[in-house]
PDB file of N, CA and C in Angstrom:
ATOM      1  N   UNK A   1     -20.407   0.402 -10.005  1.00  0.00           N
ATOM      2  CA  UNK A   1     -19.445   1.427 -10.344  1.00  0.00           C
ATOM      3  C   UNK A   1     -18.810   1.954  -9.069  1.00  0.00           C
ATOM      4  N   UNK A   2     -17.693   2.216  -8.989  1.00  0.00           N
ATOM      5  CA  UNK A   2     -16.960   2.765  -8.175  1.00  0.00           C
ATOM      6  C   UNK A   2     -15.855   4.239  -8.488  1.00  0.00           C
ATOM      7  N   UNK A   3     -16.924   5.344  -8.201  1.00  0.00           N
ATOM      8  CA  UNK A   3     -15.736   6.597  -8.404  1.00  0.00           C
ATOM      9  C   UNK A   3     -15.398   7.166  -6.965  1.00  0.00           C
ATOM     10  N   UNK A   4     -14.515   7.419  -6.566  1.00  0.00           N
ATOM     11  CA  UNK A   4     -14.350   8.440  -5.516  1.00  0.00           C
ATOM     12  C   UNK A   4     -13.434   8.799  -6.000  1.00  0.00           C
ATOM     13  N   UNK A   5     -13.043   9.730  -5.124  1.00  0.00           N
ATOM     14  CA  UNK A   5     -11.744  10.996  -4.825  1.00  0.00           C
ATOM     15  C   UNK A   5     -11.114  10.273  -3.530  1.00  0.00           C
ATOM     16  N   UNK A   6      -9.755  10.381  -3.966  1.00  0.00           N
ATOM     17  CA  UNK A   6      -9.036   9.895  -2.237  1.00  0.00           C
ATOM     18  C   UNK A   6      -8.062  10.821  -2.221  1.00  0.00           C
ATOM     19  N   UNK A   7      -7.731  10.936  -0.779  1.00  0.00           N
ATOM     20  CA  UNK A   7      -6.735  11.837  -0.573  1.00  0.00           C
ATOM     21  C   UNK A   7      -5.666  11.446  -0.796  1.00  0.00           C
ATOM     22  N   UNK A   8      -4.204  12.669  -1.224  1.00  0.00           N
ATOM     23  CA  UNK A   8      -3.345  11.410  -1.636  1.00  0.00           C
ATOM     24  C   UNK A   8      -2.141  11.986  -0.451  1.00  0.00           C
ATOM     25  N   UNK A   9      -1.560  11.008  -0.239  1.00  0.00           N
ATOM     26  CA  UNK A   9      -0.092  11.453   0.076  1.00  0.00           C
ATOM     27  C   UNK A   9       0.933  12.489   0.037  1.00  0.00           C
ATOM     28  N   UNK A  10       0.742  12.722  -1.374  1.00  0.00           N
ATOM     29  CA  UNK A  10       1.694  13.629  -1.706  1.00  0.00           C
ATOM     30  C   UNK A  10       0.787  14.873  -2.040  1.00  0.00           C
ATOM     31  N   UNK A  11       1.951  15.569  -2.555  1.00  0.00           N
ATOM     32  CA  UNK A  11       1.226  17.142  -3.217  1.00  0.00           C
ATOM     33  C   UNK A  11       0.812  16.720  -4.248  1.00  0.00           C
ATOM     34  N   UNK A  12      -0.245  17.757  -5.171  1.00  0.00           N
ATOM     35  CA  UNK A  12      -0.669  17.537  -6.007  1.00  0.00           C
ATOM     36  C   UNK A  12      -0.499  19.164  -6.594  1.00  0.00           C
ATOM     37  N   UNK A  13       0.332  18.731  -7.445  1.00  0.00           N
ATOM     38  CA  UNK A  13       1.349  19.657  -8.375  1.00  0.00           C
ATOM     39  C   UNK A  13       0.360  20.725  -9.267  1.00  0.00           C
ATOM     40  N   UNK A  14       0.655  21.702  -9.798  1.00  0.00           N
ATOM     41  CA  UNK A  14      -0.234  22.597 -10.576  1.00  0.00           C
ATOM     42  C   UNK A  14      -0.771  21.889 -12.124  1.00  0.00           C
ATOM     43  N   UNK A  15       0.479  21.783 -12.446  1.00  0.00           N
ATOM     44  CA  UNK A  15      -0.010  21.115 -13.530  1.00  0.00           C
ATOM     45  C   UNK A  15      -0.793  19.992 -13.734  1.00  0.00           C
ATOM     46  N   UNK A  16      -0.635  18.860 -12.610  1.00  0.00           N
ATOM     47  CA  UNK A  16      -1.529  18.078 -12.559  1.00  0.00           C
ATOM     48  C   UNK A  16      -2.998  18.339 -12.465  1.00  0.00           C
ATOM     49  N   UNK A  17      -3.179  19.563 -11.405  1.00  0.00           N
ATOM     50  CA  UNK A  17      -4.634  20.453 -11.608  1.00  0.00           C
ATOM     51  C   UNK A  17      -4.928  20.721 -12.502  1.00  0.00           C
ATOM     52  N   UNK A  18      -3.936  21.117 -13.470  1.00  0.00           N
ATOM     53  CA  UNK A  18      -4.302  22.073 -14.693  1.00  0.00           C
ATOM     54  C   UNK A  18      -4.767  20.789 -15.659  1.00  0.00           C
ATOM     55  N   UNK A  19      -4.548  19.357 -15.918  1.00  0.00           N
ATOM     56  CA  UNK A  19      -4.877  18.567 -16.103  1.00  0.00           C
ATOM     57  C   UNK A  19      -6.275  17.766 -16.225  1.00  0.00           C
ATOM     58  N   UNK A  20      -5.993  17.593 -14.539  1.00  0.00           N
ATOM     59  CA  UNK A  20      -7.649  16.662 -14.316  1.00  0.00           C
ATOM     60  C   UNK A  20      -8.408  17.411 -13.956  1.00  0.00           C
ATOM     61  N   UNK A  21      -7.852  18.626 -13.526  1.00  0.00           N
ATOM     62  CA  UNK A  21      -9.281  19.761 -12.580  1.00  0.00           C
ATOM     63  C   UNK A  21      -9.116  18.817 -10.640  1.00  0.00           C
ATOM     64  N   UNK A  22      -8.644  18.314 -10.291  1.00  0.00           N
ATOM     65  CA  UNK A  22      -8.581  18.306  -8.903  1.00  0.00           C
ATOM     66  C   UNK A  22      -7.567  19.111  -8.073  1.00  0.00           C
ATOM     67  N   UNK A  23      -8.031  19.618  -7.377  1.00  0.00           N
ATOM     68  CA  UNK A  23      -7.666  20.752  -6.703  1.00  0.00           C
ATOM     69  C   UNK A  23      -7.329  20.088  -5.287  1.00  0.00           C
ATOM     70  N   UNK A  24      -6.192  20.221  -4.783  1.00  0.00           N
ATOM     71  CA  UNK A  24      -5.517  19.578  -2.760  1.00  0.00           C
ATOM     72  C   UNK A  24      -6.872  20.220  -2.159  1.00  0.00           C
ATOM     73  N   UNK A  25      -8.038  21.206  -2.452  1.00  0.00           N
ATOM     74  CA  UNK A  25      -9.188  21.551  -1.378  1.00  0.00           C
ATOM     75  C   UNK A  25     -10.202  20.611  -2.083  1.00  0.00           C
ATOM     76  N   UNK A  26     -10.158  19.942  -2.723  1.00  0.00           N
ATOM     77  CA  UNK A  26     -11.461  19.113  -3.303  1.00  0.00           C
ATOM     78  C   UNK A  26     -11.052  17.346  -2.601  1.00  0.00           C
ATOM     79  N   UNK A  27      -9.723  17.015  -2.572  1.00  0.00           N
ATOM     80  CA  UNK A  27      -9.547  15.812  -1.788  1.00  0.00           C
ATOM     81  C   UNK A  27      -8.706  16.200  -0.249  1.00  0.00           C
ATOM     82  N   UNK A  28      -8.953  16.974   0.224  1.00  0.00           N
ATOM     83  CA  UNK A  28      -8.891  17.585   1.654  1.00  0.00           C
ATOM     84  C   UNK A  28      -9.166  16.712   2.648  1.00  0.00           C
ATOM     85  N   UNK A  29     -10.897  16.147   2.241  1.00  0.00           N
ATOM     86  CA  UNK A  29     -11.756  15.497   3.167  1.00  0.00           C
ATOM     87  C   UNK A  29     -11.810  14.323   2.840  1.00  0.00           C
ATOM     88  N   UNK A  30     -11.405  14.038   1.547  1.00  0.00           N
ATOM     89  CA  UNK A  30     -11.976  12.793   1.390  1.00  0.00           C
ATOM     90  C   UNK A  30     -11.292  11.489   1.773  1.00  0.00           C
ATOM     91  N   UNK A  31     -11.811  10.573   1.669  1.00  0.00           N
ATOM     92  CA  UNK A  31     -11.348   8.963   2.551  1.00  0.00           C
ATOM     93  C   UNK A  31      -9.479   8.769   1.697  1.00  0.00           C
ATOM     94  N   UNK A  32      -8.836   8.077   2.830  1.00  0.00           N
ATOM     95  CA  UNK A  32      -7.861   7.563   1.906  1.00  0.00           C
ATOM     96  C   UNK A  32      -7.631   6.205   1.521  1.00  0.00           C
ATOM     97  N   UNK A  33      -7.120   5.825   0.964  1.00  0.00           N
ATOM     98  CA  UNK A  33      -6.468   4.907   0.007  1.00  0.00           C
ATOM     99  C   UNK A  33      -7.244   3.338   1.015  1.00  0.00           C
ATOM    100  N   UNK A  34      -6.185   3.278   2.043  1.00  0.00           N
ATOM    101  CA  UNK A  34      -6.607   2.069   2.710  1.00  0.00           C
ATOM    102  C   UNK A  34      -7.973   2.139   3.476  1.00  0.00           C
ATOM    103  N   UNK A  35      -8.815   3.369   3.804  1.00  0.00           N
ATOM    104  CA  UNK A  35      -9.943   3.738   4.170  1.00  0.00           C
ATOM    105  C   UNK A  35     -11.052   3.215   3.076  1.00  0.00           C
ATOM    106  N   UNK A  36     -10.537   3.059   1.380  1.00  0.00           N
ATOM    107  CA  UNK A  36     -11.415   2.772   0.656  1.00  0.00           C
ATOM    108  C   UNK A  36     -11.378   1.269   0.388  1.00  0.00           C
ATOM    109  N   UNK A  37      -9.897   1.256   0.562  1.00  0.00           N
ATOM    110  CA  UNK A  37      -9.481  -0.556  -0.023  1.00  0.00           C
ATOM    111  C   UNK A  37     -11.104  -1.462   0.133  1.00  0.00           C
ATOM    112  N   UNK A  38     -11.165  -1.918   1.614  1.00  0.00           N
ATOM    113  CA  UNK A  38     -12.038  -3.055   1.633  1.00  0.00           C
ATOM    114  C   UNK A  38     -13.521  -2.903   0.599  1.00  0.00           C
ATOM    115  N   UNK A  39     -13.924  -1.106   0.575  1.00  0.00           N
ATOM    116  CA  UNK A  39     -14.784  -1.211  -0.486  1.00  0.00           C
ATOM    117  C   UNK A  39     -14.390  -1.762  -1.857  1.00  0.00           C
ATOM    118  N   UNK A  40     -13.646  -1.128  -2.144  1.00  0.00           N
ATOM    119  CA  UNK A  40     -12.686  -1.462  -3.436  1.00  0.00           C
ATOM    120  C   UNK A  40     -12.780  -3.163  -4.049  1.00  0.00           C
ATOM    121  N   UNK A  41     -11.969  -3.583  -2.978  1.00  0.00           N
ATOM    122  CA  UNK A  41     -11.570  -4.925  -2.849  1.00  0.00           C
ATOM    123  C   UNK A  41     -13.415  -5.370  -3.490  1.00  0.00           C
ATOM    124  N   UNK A  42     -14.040  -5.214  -2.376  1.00  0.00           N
ATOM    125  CA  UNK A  42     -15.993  -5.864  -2.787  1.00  0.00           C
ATOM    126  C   UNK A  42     -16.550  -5.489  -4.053  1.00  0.00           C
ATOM    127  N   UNK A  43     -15.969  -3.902  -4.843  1.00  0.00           N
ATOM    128  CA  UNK A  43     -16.690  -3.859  -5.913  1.00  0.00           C
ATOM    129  C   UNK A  43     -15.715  -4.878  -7.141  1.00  0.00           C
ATOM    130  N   UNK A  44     -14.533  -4.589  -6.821  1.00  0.00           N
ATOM    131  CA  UNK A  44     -13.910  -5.610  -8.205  1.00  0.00           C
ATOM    132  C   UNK A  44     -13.956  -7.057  -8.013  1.00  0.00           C
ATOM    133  N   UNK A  45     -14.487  -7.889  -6.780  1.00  0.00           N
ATOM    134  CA  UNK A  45     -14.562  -8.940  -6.713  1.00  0.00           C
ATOM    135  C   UNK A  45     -14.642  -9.733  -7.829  1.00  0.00           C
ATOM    136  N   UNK A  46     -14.372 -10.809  -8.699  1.00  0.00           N
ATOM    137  CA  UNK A  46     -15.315 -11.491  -9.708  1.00  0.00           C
ATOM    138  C   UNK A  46     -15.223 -10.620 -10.384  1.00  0.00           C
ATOM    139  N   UNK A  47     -14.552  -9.215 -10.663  1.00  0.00           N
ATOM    140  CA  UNK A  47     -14.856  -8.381 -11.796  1.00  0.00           C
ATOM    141  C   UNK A  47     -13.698  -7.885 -13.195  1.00  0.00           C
ATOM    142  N   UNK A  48     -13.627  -7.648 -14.187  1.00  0.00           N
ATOM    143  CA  UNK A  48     -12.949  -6.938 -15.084  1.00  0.00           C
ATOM    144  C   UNK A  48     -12.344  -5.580 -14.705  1.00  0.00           C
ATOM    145  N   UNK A  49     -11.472  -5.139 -15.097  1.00  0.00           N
ATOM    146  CA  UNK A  49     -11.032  -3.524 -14.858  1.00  0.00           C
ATOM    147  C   UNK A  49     -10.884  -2.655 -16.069  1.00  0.00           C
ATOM    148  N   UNK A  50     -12.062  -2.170 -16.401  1.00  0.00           N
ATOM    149  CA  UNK A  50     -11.633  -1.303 -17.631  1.00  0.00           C
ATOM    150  C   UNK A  50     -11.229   0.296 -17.469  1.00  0.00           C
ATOM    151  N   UNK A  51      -9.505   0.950 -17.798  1.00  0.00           N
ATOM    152  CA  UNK A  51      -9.441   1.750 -17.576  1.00  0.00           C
ATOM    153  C   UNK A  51      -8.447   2.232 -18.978  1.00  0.00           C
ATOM    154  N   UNK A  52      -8.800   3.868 -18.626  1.00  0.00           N
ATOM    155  CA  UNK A  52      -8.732   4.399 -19.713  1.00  0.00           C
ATOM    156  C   UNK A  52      -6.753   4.308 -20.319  1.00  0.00           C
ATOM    157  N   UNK A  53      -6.057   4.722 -19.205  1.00  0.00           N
ATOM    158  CA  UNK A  53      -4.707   4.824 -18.968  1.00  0.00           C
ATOM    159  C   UNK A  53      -4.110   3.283 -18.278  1.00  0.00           C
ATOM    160  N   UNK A  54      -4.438   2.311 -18.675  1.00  0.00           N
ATOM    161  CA  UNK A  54      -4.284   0.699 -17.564  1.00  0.00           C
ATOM    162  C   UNK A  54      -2.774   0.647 -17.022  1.00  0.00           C
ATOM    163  N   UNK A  55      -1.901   0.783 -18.078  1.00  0.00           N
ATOM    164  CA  UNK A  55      -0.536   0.552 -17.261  1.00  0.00           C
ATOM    165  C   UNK A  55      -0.238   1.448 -16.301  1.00  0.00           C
ATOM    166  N   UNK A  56      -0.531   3.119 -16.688  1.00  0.00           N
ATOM    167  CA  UNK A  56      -0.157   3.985 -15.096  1.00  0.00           C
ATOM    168  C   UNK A  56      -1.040   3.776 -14.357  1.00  0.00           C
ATOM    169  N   UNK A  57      -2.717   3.317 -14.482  1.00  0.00           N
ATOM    170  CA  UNK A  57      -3.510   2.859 -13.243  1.00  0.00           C
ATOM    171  C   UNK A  57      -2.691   2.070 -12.246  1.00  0.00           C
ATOM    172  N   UNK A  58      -2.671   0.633 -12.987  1.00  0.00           N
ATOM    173  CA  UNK A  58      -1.956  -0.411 -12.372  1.00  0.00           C
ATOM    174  C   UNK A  58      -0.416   0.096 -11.724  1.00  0.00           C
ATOM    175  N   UNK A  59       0.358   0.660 -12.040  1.00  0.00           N
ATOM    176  CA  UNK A  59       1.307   1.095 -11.545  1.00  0.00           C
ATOM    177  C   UNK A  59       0.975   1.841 -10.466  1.00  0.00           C
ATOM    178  N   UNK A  60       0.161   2.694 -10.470  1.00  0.00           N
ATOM    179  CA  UNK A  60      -0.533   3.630  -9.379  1.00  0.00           C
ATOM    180  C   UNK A  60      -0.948   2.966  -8.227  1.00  0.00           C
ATOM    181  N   UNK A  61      -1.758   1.734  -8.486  1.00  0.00           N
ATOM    182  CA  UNK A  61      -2.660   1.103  -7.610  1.00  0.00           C
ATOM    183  C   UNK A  61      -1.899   0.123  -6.934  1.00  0.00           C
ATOM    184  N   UNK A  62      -0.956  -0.479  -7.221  1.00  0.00           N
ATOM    185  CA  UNK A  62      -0.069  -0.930  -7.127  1.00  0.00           C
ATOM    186  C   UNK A  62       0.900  -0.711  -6.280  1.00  0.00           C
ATOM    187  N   UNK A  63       1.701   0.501  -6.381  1.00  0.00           N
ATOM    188  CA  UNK A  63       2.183   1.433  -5.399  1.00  0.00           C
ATOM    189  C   UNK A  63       1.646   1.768  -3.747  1.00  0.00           C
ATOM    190  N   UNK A  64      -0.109   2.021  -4.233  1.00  0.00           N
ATOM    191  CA  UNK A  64      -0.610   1.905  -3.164  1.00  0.00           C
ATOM    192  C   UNK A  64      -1.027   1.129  -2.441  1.00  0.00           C
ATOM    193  N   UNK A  65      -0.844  -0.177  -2.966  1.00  0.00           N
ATOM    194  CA  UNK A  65      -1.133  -1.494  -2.178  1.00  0.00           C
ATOM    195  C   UNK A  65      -0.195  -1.527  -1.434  1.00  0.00           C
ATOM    196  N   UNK A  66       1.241  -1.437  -2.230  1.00  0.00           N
ATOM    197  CA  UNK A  66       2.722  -1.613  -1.103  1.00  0.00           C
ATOM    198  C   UNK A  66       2.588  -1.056  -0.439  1.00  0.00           C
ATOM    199  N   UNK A  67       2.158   0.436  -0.212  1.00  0.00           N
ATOM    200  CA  UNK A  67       1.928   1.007   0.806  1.00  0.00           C
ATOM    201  C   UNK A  67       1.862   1.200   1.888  1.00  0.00           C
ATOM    202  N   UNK A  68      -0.022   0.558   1.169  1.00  0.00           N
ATOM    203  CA  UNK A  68      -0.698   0.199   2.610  1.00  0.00           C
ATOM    204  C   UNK A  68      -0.772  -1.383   2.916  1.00  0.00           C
ATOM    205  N   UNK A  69      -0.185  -2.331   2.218  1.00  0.00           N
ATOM    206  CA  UNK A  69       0.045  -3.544   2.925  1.00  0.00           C
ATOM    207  C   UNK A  69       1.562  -3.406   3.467  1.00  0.00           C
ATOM    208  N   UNK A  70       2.472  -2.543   2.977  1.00  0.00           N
ATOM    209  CA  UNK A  70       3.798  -3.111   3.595  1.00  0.00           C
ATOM    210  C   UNK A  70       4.704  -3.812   3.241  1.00  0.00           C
ATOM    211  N   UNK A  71       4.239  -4.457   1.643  1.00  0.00           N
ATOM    212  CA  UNK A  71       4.957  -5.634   0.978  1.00  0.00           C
ATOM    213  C   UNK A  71       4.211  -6.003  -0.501  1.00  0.00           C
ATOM    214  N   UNK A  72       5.299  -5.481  -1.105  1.00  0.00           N
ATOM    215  CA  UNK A  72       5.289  -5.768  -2.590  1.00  0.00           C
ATOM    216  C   UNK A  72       4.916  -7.184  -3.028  1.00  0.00           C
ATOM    217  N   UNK A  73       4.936  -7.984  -2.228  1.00  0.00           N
ATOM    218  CA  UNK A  73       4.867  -9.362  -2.430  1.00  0.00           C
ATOM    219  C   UNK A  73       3.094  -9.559  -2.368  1.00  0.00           C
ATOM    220  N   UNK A  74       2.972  -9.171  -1.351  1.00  0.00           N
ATOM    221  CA  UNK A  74       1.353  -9.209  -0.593  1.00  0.00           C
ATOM    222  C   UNK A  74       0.700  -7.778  -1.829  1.00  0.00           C
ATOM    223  N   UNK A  75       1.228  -6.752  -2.183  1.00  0.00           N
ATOM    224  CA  UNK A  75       0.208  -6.136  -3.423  1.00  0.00           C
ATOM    225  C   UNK A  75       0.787  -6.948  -4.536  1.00  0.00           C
ATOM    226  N   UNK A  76       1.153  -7.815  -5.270  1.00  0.00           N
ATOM    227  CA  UNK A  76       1.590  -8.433  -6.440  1.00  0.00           C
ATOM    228  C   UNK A  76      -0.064  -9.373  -6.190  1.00  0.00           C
ATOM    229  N   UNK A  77       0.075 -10.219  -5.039  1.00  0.00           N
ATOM    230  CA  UNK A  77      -0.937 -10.748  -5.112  1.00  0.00           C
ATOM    231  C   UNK A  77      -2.304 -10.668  -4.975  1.00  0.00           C
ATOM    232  N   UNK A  78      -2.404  -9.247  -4.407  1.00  0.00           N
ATOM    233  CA  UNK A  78      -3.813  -8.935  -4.487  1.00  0.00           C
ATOM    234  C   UNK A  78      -4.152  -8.263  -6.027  1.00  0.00           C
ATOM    235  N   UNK A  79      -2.909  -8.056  -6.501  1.00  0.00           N
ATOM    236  CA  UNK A  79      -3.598  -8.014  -8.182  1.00  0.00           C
ATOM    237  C   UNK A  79      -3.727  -8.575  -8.987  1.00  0.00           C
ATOM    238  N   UNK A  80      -2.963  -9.378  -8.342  1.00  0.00           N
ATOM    239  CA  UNK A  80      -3.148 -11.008  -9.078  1.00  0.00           C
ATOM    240  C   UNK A  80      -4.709 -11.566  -9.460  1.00  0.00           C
ATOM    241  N   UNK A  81      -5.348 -11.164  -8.098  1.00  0.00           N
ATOM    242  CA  UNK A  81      -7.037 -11.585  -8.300  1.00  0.00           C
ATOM    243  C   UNK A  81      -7.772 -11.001  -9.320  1.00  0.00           C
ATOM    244  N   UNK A  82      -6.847  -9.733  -9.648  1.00  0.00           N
ATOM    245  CA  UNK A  82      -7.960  -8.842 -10.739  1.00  0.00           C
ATOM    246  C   UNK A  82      -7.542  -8.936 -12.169  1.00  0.00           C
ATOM    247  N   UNK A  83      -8.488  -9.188 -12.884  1.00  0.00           N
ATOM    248  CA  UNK A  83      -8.117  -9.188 -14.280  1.00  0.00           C
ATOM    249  C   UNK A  83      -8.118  -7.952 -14.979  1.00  0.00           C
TER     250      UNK A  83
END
């Protein structure tokens, strides 16, 4: 299993708090995005992705691959590996 909190980029709007309950002082500290990748990358190896919301995950995760690789081309294919 893999849960963390990552810090994000942007603001994180009220309503979105009012939402999930994460608060900008609860992901303050925590690792970001490409800080978690290589874990990431090791737990879904060989693995399934079951999520509750899949298309805005994937859109989400997605986003942050371009990111932090630099190229939409290079995150297309690292999701390519995941089913």
């Amino acid at each position: 299993m893999f849960n963390e909190y990552l810090r994000p980029v942007a603001v994180i709007e009220p309503a979105a708090t009012a939402m999930h309950g994460i608060t900008p002082q609860r992901v303050a500290t925590a690792a970001t995005f490409g800080q978690l990748l290589p874990r990431l990358a090791t737990t879904l190896h060989g693995r399934a992705v079951v999520a509750y919301n899949a298309a805005f995950d994937r859109a989400v995760f997605e986003r942050e691959l371009r990111r932090h690789l630099g190229d939409a081309c290079a995150a297309r294919d690292w999701l390519g590996r995941i089913r």
